[in-house]
PDB file of N, CA and C in Angstrom:
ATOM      1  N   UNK A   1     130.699 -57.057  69.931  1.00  0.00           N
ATOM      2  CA  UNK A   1     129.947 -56.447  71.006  1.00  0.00           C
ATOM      3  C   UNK A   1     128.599 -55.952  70.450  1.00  0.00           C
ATOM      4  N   UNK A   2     127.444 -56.326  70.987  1.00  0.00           N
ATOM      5  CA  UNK A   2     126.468 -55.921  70.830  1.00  0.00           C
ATOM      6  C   UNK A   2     125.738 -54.637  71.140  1.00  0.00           C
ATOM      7  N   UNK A   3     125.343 -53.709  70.586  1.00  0.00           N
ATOM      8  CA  UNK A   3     124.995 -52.462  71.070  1.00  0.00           C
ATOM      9  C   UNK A   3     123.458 -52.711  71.337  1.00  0.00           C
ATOM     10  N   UNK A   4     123.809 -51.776  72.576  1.00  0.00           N
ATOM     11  CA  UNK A   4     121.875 -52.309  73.002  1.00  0.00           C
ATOM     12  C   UNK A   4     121.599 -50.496  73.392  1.00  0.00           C
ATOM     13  N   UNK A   5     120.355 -50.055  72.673  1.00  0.00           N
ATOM     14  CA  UNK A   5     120.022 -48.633  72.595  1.00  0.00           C
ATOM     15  C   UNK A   5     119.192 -48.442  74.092  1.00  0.00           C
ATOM     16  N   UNK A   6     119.408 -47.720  74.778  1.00  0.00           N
ATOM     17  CA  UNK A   6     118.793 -47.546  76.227  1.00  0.00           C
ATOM     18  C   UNK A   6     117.916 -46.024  75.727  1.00  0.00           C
ATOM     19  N   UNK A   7     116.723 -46.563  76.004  1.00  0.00           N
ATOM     20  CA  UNK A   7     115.611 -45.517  76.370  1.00  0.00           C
ATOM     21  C   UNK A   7     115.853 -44.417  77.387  1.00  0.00           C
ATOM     22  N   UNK A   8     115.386 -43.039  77.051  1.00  0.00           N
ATOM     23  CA  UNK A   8     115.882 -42.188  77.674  1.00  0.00           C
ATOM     24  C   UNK A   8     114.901 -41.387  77.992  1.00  0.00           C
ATOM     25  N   UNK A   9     114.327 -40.955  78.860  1.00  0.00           N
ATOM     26  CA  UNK A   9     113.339 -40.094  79.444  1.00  0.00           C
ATOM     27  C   UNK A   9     112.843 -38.933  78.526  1.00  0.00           C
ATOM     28  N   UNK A  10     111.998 -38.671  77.973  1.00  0.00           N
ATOM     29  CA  UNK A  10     110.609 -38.625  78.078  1.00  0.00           C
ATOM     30  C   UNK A  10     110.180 -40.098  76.834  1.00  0.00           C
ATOM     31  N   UNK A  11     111.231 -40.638  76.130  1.00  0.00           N
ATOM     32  CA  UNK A  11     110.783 -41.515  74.749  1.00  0.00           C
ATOM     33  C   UNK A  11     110.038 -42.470  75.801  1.00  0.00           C
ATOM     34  N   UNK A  12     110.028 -43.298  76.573  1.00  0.00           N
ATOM     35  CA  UNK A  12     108.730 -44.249  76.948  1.00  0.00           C
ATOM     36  C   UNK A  12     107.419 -44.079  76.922  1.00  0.00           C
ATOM     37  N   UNK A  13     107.031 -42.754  77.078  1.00  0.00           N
ATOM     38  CA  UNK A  13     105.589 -42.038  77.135  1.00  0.00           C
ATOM     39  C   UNK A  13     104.345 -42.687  75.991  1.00  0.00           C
ATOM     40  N   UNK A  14     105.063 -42.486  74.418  1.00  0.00           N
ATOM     41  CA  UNK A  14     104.604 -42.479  73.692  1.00  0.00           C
ATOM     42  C   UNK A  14     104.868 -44.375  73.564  1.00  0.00           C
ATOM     43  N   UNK A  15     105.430 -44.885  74.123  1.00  0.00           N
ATOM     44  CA  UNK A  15     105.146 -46.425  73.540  1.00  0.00           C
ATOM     45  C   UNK A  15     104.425 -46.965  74.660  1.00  0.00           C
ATOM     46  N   UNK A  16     103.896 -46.488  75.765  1.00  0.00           N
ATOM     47  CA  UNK A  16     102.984 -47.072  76.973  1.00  0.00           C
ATOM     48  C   UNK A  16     101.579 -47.736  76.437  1.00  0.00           C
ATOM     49  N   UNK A  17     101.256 -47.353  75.440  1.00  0.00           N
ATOM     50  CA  UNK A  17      99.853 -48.295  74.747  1.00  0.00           C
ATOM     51  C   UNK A  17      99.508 -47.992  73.225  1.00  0.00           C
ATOM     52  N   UNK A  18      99.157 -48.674  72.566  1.00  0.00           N
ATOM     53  CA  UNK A  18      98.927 -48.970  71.429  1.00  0.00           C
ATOM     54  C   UNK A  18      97.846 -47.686  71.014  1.00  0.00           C
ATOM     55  N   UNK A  19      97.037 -46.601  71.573  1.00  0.00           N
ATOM     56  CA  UNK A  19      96.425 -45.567  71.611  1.00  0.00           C
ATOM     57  C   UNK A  19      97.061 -44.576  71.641  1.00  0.00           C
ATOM     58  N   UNK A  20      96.982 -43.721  70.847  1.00  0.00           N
ATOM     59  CA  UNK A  20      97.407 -42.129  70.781  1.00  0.00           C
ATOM     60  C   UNK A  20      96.686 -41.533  71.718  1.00  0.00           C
ATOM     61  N   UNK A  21      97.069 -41.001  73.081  1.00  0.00           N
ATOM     62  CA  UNK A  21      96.170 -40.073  74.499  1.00  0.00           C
ATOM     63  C   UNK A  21      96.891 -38.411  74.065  1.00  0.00           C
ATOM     64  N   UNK A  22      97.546 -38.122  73.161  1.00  0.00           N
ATOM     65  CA  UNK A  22      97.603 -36.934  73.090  1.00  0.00           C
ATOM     66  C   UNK A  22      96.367 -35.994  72.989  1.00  0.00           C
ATOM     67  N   UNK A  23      96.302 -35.146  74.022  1.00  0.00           N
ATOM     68  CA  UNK A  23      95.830 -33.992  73.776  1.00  0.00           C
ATOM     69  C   UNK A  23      94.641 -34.125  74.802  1.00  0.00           C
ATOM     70  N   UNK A  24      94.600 -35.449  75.331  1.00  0.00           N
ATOM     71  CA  UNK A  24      93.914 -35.689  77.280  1.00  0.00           C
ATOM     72  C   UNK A  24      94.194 -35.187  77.748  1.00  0.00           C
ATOM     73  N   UNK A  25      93.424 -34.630  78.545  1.00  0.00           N
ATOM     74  CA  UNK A  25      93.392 -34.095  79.802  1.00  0.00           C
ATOM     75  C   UNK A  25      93.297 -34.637  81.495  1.00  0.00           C
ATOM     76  N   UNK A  26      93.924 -34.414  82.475  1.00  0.00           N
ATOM     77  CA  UNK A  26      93.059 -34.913  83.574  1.00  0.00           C
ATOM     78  C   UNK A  26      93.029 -33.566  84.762  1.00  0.00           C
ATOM     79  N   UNK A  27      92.594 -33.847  85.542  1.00  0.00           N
ATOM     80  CA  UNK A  27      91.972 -33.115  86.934  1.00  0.00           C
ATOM     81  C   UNK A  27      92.698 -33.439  87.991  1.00  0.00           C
ATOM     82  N   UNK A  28      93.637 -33.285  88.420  1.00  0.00           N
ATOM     83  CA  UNK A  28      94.767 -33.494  89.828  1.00  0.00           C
ATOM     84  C   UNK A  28      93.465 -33.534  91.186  1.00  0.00           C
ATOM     85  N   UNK A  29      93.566 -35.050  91.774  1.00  0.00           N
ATOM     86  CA  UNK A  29      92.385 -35.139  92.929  1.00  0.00           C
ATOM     87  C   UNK A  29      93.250 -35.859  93.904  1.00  0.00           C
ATOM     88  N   UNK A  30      93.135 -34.970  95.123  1.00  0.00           N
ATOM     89  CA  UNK A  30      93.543 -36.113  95.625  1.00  0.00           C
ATOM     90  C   UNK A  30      93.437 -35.551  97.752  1.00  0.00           C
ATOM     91  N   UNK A  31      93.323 -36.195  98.635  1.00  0.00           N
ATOM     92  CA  UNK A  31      92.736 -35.171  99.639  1.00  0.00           C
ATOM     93  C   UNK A  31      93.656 -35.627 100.447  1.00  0.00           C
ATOM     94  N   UNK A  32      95.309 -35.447  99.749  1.00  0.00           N
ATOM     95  CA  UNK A  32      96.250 -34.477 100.214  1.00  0.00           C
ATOM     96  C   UNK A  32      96.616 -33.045  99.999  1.00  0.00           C
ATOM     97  N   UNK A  33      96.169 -32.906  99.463  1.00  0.00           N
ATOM     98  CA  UNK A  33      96.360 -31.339  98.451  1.00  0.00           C
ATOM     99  C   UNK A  33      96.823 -31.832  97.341  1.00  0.00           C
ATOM    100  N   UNK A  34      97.907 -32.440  97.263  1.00  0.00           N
ATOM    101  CA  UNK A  34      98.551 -32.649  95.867  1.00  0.00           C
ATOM    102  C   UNK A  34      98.767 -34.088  95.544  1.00  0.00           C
ATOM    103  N   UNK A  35      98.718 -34.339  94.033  1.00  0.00           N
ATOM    104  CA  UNK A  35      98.975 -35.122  93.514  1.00  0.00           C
ATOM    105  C   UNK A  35     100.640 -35.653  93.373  1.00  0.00           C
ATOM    106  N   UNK A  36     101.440 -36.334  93.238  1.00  0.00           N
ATOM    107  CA  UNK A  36     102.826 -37.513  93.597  1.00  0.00           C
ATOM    108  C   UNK A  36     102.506 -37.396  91.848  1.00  0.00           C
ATOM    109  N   UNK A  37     103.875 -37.092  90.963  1.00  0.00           N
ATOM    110  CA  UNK A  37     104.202 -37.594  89.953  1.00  0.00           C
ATOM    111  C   UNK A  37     105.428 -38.622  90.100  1.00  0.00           C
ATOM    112  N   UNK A  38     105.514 -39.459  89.683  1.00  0.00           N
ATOM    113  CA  UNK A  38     106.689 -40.332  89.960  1.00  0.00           C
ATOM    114  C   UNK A  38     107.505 -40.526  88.223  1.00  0.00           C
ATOM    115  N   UNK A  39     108.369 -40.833  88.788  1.00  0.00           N
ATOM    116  CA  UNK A  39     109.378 -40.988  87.399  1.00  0.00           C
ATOM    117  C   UNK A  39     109.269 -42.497  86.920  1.00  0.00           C
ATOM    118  N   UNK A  40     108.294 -43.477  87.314  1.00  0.00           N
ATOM    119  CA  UNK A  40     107.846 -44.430  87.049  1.00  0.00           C
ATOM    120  C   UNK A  40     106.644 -45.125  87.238  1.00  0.00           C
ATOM    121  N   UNK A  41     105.932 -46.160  86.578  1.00  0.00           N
ATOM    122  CA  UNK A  41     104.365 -46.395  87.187  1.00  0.00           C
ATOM    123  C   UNK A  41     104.553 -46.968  88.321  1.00  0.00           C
ATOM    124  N   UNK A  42     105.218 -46.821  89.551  1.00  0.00           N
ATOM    125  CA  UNK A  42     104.705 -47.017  90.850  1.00  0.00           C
ATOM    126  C   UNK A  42     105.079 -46.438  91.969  1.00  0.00           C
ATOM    127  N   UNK A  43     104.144 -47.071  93.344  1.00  0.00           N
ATOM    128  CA  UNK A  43     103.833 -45.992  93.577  1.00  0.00           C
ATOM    129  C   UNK A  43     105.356 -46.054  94.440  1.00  0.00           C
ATOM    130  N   UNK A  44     106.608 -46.811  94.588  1.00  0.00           N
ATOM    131  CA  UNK A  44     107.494 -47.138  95.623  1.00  0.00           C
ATOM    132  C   UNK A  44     108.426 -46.098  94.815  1.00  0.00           C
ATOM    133  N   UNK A  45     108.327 -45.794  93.008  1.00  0.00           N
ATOM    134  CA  UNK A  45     109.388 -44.415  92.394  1.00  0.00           C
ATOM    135  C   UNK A  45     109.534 -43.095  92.512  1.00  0.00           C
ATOM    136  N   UNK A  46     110.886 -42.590  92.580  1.00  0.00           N
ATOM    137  CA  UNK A  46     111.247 -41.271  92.889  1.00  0.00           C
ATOM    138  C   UNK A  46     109.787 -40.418  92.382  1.00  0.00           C
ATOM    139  N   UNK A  47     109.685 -39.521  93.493  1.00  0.00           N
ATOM    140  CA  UNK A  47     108.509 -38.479  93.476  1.00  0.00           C
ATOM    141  C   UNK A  47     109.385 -37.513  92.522  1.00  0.00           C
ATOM    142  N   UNK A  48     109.038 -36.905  91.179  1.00  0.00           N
ATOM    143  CA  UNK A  48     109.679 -35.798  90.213  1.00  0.00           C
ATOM    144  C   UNK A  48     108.914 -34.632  90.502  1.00  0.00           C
ATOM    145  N   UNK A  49     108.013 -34.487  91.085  1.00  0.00           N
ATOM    146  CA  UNK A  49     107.188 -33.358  90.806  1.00  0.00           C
ATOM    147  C   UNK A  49     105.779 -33.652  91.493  1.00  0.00           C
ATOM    148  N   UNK A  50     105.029 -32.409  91.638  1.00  0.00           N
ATOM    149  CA  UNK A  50     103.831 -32.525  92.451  1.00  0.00           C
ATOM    150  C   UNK A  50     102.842 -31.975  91.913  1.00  0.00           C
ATOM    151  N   UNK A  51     101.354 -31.850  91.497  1.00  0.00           N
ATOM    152  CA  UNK A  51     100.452 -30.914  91.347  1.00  0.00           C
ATOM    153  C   UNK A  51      99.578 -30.693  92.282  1.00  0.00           C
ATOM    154  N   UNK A  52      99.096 -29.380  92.650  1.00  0.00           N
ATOM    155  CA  UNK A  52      97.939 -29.217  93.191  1.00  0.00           C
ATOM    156  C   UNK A  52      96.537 -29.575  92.903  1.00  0.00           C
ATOM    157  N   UNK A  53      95.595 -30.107  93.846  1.00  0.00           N
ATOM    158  CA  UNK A  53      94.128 -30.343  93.769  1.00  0.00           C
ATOM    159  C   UNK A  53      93.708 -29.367  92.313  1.00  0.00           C
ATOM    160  N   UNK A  54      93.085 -29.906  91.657  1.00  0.00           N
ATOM    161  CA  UNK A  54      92.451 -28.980  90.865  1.00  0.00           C
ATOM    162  C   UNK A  54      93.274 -28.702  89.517  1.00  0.00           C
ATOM    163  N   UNK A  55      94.406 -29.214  89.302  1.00  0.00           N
ATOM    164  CA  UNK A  55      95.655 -28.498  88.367  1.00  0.00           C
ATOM    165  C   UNK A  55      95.224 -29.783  87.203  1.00  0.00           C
ATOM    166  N   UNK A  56      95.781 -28.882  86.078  1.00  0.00           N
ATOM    167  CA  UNK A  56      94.544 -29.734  84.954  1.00  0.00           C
ATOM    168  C   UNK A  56      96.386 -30.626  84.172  1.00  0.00           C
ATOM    169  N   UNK A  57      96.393 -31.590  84.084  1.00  0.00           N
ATOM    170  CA  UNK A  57      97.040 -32.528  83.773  1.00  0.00           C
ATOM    171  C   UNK A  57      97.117 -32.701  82.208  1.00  0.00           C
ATOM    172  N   UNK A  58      97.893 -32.908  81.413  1.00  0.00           N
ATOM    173  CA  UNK A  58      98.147 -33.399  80.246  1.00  0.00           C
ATOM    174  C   UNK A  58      98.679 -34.861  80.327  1.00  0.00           C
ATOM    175  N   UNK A  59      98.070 -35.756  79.740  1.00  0.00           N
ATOM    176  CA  UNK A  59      98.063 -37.080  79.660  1.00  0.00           C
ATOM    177  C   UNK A  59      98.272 -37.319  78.141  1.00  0.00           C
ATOM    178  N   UNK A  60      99.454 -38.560  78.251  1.00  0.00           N
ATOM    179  CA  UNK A  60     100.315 -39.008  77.099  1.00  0.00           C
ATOM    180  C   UNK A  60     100.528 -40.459  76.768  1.00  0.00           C
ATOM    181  N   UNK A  61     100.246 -40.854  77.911  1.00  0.00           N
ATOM    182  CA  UNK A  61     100.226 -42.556  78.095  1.00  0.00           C
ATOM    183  C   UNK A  61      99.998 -42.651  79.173  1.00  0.00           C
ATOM    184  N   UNK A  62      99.467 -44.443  78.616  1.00  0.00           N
ATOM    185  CA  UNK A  62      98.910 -45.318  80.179  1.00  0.00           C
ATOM    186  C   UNK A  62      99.628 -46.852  80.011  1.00  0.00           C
ATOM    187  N   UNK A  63      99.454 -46.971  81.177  1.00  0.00           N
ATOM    188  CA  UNK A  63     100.004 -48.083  81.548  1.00  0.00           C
ATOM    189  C   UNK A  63      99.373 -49.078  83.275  1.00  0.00           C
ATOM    190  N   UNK A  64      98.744 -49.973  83.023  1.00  0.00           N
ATOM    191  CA  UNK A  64      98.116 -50.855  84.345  1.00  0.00           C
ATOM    192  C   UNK A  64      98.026 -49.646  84.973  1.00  0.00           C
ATOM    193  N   UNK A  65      96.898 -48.775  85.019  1.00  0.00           N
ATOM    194  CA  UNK A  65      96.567 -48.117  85.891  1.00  0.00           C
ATOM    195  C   UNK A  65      96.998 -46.751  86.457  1.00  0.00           C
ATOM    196  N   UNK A  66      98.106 -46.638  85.548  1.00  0.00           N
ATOM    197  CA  UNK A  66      98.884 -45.294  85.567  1.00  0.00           C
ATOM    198  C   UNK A  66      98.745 -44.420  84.252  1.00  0.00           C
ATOM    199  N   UNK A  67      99.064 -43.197  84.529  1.00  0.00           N
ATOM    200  CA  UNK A  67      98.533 -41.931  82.987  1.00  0.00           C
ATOM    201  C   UNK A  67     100.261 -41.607  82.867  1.00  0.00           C
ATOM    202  N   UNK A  68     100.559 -41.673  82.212  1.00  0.00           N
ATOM    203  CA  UNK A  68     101.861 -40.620  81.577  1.00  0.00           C
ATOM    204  C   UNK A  68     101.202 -38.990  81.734  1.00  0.00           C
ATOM    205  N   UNK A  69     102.233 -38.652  82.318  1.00  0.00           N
ATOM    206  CA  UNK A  69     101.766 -37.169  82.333  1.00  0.00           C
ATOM    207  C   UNK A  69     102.659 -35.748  82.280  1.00  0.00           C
ATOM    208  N   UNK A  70     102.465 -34.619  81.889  1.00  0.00           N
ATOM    209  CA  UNK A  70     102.899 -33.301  81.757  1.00  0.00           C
ATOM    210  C   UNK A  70     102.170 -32.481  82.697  1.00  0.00           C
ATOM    211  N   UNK A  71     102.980 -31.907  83.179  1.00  0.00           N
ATOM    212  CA  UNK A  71     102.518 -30.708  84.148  1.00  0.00           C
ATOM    213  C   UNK A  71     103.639 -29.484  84.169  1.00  0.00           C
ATOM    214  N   UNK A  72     103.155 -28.463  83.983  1.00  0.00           N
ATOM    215  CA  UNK A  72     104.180 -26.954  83.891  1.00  0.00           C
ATOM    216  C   UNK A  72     105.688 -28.108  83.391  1.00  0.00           C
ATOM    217  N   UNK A  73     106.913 -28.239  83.742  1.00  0.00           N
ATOM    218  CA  UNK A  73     108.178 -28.530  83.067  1.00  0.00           C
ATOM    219  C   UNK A  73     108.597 -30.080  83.573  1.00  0.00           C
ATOM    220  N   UNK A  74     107.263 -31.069  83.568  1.00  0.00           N
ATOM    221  CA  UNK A  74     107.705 -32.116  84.564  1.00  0.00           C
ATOM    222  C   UNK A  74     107.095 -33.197  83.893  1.00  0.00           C
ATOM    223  N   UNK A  75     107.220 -34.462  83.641  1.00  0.00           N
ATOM    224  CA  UNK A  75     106.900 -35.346  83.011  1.00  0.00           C
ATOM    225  C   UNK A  75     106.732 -36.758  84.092  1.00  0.00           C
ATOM    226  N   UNK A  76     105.954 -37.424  83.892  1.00  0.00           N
ATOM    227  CA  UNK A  76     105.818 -38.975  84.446  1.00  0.00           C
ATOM    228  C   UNK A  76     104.751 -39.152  84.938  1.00  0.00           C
ATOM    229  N   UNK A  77     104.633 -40.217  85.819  1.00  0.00           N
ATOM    230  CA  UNK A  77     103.083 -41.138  86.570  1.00  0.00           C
ATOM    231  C   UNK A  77     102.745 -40.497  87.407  1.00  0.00           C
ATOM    232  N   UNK A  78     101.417 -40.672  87.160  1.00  0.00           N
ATOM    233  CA  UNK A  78     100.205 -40.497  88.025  1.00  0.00           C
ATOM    234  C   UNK A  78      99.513 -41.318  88.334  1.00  0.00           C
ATOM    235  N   UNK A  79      98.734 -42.021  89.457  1.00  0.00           N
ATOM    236  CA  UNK A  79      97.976 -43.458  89.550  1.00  0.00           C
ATOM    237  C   UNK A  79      96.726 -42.882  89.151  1.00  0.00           C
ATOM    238  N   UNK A  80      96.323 -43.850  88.761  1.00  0.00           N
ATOM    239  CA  UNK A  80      94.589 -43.281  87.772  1.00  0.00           C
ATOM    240  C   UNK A  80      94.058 -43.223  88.864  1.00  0.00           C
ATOM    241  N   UNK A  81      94.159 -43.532  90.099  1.00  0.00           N
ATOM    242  CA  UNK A  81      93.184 -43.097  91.279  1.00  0.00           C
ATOM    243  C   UNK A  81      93.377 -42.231  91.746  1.00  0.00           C
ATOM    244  N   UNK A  82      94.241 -41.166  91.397  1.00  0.00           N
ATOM    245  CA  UNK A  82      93.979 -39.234  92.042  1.00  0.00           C
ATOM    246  C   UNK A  82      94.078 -38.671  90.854  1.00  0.00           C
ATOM    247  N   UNK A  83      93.296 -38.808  89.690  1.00  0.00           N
ATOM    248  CA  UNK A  83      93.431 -38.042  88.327  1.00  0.00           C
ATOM    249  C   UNK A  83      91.635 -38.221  88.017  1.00  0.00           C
ATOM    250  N   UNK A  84      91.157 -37.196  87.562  1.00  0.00           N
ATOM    251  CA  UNK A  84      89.813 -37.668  86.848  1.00  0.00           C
ATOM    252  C   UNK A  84      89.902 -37.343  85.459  1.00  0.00           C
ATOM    253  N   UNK A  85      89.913 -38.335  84.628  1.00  0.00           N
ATOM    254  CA  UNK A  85      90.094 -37.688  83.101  1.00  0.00           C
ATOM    255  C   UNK A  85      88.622 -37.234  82.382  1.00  0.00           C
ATOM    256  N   UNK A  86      89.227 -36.275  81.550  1.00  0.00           N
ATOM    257  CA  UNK A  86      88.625 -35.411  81.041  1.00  0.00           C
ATOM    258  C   UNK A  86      87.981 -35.800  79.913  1.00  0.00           C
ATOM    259  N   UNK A  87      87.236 -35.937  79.374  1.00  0.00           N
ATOM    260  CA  UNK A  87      86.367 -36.284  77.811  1.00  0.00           C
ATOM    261  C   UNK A  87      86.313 -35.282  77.186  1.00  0.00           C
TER     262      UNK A  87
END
């Protein structure tokens, strides 16, 4: 029997791109009030968590168009089109 190791929530973050994004920032935009974190890059995955307009984002990885992200105790996607990242 072959053992096959299953990835477990938060370890995908850090293998989403060949770039280290620790210590990015982004800007929660979006003119619902809040930003949709999803527990995956799209947009059809469970909503985990929400930020408000204005709430400053920690970004960890990307992926086609999506940021890995931290907010207060919550982890996952954001679509790069309601985030403005930070330099």
């Amino acid at each position: 029997m072959r053992y096959q190791r299953k990835l477990t929530y938060p370890e995908p973050f850090h293998l989403l791109s060949g770039r280290q994004t620790h210590g990015a920032t982004a800007t929660a935009e979006s003119l619902t009030g809040t930003v949709a974190i999803h527990a995956s890059p799209s947009s059809h995955a469970p909503v985990v968590g929400r930020a408000p307009c204005g709430a400053l984002l920690l970004v960890i990885g990307r992926q086609a168009g999506w940021h890995a992200v931290r907010y207060d105790n919550c982890q996952g996607f954001v679509s790069g089109e309601e985030i403005v990242l930070n330099y």
